[in-house]
N, C-alpha and C. Protein backbone atom coordinates (compact mmCIF):
# COMPACT_ATOMS: atom_id res chain seq x y z
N UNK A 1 67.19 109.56 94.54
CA UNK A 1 67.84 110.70 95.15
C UNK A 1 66.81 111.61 95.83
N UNK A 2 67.41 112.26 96.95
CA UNK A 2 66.54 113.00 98.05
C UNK A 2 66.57 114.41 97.30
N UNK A 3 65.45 115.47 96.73
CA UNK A 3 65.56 116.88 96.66
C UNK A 3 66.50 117.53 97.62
N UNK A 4 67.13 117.97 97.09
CA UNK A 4 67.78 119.21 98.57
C UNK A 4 68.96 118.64 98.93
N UNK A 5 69.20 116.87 98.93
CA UNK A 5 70.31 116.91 99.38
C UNK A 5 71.23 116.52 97.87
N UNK A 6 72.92 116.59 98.41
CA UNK A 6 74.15 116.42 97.38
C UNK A 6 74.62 115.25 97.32
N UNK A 7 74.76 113.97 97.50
CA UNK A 7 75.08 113.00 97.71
C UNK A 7 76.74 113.24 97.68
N UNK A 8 77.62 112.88 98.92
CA UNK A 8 78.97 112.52 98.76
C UNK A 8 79.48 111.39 98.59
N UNK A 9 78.96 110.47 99.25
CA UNK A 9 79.72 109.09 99.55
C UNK A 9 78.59 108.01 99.68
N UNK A 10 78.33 106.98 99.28
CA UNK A 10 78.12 105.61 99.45
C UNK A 10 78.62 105.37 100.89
N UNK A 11 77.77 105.15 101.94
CA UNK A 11 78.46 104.12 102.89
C UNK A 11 78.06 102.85 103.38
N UNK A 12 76.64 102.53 102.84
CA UNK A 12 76.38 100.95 103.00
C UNK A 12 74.92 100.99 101.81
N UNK A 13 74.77 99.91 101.56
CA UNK A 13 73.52 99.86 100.79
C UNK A 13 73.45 97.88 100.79
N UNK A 14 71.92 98.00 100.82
CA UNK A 14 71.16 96.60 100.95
C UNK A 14 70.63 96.74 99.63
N UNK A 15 69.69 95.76 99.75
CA UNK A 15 68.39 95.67 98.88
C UNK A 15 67.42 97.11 98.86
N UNK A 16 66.69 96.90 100.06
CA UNK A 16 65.83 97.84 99.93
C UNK A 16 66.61 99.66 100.34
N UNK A 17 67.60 99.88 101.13
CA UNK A 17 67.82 100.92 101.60
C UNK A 17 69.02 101.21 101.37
N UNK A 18 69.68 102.63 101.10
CA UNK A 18 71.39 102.86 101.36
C UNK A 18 71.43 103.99 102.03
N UNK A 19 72.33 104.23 102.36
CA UNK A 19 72.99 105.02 103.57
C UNK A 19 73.77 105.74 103.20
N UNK A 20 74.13 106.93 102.89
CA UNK A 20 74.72 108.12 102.35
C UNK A 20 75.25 109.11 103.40
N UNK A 21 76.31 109.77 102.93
CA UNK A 21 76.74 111.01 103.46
C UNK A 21 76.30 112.28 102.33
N UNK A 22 75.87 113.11 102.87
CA UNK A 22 75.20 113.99 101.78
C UNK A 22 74.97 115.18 102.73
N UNK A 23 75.17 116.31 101.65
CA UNK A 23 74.80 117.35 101.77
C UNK A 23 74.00 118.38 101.64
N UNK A 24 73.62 118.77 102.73
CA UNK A 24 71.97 119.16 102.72
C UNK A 24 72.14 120.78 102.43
N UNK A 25 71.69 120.78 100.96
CA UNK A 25 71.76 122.28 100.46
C UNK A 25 71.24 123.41 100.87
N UNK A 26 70.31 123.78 101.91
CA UNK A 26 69.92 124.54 102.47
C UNK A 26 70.56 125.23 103.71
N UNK A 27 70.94 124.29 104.74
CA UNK A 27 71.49 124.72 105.71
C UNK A 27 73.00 124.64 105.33
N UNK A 28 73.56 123.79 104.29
CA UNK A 28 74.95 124.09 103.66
C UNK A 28 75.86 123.31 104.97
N UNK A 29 74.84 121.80 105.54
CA UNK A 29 75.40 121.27 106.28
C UNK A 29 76.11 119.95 106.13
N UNK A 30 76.39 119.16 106.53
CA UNK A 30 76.56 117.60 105.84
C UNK A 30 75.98 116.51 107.17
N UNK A 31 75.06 115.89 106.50
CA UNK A 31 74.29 115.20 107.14
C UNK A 31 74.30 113.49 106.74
N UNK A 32 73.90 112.76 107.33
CA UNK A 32 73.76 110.71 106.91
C UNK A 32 72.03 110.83 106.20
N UNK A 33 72.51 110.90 105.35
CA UNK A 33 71.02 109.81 104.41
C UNK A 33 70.39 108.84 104.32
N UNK A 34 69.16 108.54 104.72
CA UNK A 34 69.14 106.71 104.70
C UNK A 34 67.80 107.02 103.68
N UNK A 35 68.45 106.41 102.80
CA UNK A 35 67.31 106.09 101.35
C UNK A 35 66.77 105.17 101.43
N UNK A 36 65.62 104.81 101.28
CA UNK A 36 64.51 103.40 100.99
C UNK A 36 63.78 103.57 99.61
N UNK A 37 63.28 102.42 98.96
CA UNK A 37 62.63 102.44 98.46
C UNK A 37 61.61 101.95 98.79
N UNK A 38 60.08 103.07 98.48
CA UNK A 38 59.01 102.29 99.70
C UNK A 38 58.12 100.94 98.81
N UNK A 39 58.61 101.34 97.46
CA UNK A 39 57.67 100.31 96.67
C UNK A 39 58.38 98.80 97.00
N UNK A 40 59.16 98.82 97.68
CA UNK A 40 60.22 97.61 98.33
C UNK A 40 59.91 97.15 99.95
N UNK A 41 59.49 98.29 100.44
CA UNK A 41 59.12 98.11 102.04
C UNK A 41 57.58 97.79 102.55
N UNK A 42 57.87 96.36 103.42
CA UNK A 42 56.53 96.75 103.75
C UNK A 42 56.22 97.92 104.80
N UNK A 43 54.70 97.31 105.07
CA UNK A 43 53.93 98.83 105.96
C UNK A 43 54.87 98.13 107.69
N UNK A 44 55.11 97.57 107.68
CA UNK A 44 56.16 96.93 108.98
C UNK A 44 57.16 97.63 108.75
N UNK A 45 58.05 97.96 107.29
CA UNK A 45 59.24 98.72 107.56
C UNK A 45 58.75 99.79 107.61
N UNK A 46 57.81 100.30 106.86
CA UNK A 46 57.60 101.89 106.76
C UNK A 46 57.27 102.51 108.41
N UNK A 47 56.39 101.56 108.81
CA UNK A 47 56.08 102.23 110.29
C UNK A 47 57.56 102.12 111.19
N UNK A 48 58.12 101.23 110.29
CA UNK A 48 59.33 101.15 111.85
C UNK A 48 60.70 102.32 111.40
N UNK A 49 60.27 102.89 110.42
CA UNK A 49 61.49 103.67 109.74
C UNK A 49 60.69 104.89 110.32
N UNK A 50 59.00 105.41 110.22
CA UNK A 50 58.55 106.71 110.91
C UNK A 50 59.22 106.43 112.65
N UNK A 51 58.69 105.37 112.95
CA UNK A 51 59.10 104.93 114.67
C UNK A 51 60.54 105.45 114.96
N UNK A 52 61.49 105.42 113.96
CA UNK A 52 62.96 105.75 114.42
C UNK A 52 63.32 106.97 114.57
N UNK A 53 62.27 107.51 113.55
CA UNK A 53 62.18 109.29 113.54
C UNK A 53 61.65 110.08 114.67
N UNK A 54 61.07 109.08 114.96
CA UNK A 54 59.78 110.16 116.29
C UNK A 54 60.42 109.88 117.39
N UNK A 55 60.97 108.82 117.57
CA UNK A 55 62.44 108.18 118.74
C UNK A 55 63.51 109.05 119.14
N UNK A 56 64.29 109.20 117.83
CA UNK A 56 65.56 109.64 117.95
C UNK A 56 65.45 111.29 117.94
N UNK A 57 63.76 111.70 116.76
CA UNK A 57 64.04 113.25 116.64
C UNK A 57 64.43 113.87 117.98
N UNK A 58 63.70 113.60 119.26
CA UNK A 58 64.16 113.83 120.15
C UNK A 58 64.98 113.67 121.05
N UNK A 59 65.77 112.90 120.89
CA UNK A 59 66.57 111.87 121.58
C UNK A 59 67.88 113.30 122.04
N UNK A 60 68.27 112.88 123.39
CA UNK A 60 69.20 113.78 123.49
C UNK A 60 70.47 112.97 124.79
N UNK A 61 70.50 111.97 124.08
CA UNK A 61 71.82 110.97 124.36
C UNK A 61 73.50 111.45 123.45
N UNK A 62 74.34 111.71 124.45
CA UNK A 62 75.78 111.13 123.70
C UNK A 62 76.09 109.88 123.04
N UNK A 63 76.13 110.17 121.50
CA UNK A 63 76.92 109.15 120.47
C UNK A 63 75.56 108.81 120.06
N UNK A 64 74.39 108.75 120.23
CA UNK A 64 73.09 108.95 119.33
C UNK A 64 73.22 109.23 118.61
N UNK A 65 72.40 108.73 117.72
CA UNK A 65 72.21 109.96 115.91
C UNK A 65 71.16 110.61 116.09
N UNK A 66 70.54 111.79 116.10
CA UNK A 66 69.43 112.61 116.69
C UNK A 66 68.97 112.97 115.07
N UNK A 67 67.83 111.95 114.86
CA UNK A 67 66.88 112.09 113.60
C UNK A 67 66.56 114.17 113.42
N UNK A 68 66.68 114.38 112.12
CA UNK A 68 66.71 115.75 111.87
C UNK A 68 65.20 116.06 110.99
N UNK A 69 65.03 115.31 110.00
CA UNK A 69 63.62 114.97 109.11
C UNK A 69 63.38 114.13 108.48
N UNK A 70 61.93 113.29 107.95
CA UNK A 70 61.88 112.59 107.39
C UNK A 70 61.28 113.31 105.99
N UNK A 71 61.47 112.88 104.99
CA UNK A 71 61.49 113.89 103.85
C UNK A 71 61.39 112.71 102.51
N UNK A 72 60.31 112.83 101.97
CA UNK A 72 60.33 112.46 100.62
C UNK A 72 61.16 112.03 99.46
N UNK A 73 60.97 110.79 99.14
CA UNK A 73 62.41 110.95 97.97
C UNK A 73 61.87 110.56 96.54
N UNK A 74 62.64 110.43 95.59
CA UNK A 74 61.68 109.92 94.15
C UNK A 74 61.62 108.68 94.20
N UNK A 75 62.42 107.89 94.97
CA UNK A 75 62.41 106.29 95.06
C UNK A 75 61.04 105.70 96.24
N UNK A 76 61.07 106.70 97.52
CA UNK A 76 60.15 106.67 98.40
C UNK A 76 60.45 107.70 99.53
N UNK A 77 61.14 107.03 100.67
CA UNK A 77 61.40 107.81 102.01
C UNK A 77 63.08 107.95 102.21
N UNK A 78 63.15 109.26 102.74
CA UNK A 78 64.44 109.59 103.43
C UNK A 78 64.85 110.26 104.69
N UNK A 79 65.36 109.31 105.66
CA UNK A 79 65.40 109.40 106.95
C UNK A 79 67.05 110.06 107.10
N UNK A 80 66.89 111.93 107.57
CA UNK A 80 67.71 112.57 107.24
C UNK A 80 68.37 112.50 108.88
N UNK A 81 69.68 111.98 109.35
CA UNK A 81 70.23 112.20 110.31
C UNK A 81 71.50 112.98 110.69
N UNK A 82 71.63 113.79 112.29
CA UNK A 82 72.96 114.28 111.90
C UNK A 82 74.40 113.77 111.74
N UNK A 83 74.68 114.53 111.56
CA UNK A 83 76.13 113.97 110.65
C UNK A 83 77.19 113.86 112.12
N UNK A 84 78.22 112.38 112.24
CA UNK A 84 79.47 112.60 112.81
C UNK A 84 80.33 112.29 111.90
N UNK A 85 82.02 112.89 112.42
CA UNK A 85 83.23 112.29 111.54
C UNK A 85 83.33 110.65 111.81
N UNK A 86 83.28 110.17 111.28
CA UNK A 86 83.67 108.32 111.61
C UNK A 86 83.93 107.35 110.41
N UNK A 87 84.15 106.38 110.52
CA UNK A 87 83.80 105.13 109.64
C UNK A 87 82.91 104.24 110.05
N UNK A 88 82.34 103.81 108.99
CA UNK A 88 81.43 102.70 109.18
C UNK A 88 82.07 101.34 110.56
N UNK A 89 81.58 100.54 111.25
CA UNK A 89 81.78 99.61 111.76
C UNK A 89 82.26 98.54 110.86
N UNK A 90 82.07 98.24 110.13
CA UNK A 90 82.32 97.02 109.36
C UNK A 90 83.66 97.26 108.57
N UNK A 91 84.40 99.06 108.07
CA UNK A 91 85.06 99.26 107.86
C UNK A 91 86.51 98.95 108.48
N UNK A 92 86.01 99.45 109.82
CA UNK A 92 86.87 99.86 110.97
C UNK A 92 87.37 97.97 111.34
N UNK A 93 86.00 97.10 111.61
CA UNK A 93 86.85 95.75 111.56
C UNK A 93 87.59 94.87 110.62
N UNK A 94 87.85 95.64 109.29
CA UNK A 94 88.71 95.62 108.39
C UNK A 94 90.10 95.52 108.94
N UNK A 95 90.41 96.85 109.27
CA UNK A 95 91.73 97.36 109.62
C UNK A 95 91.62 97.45 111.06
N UNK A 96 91.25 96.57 111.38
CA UNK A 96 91.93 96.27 113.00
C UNK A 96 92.26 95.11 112.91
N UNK A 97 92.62 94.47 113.89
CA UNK A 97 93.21 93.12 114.12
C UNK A 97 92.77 92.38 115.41
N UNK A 98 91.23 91.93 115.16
CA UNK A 98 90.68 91.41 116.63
C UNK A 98 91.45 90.21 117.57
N UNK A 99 91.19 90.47 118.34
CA UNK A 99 92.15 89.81 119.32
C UNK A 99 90.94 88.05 119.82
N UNK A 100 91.38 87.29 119.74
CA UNK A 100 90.80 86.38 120.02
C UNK A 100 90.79 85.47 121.40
């Protein structure tokens, strides 16, 4: 778990990383979490998880996720992004009905 943030929801998790909706107690905002554990990652993921941060922090595209901080966790790293209303993709092709 990340200091500072509230964890709400589970929305995907692997091996090494999960993906959270959580709430970031300071600004009293709700933000996407992406947890790693770094004793799990190599220095290939670790650099490519800083790379996404320094990418997106600035990024100022529609439907982007615009990286907010990367921030310490007790497991390893947490790549804090802003928050939209949605469902996951994999959810959403649940309850649709693709057309073939």
């Amino acid at each position: 778990m990340t200091k500072g943030y509230n964890i709400q929801q589970l929305l995907f998790q692997t091996g090494k990383t999960a993906f959270y909706v959580a709430l970031d107690e300071k600004n009293n905002s709700t933000v996407f979490l992406q947890e790693t554990e770094s004793d799990m990652l190599s220095f290939d993921e670790l650099v490519g998880l800083k790379n996404d941060f320094e990418i997106t922090q600035s990024l100022n595209v529609q439907g982007a996720l615009k990286s907010l901080s990367l921030v310490k966790s007790r497991s390893g790293v947490s790549l804090v992004k802003e928050y939209f209303d949605g469902i996951p993709l994999s959810r959403f092709i649940q309850t649709k009905k693709i057309i073939r």
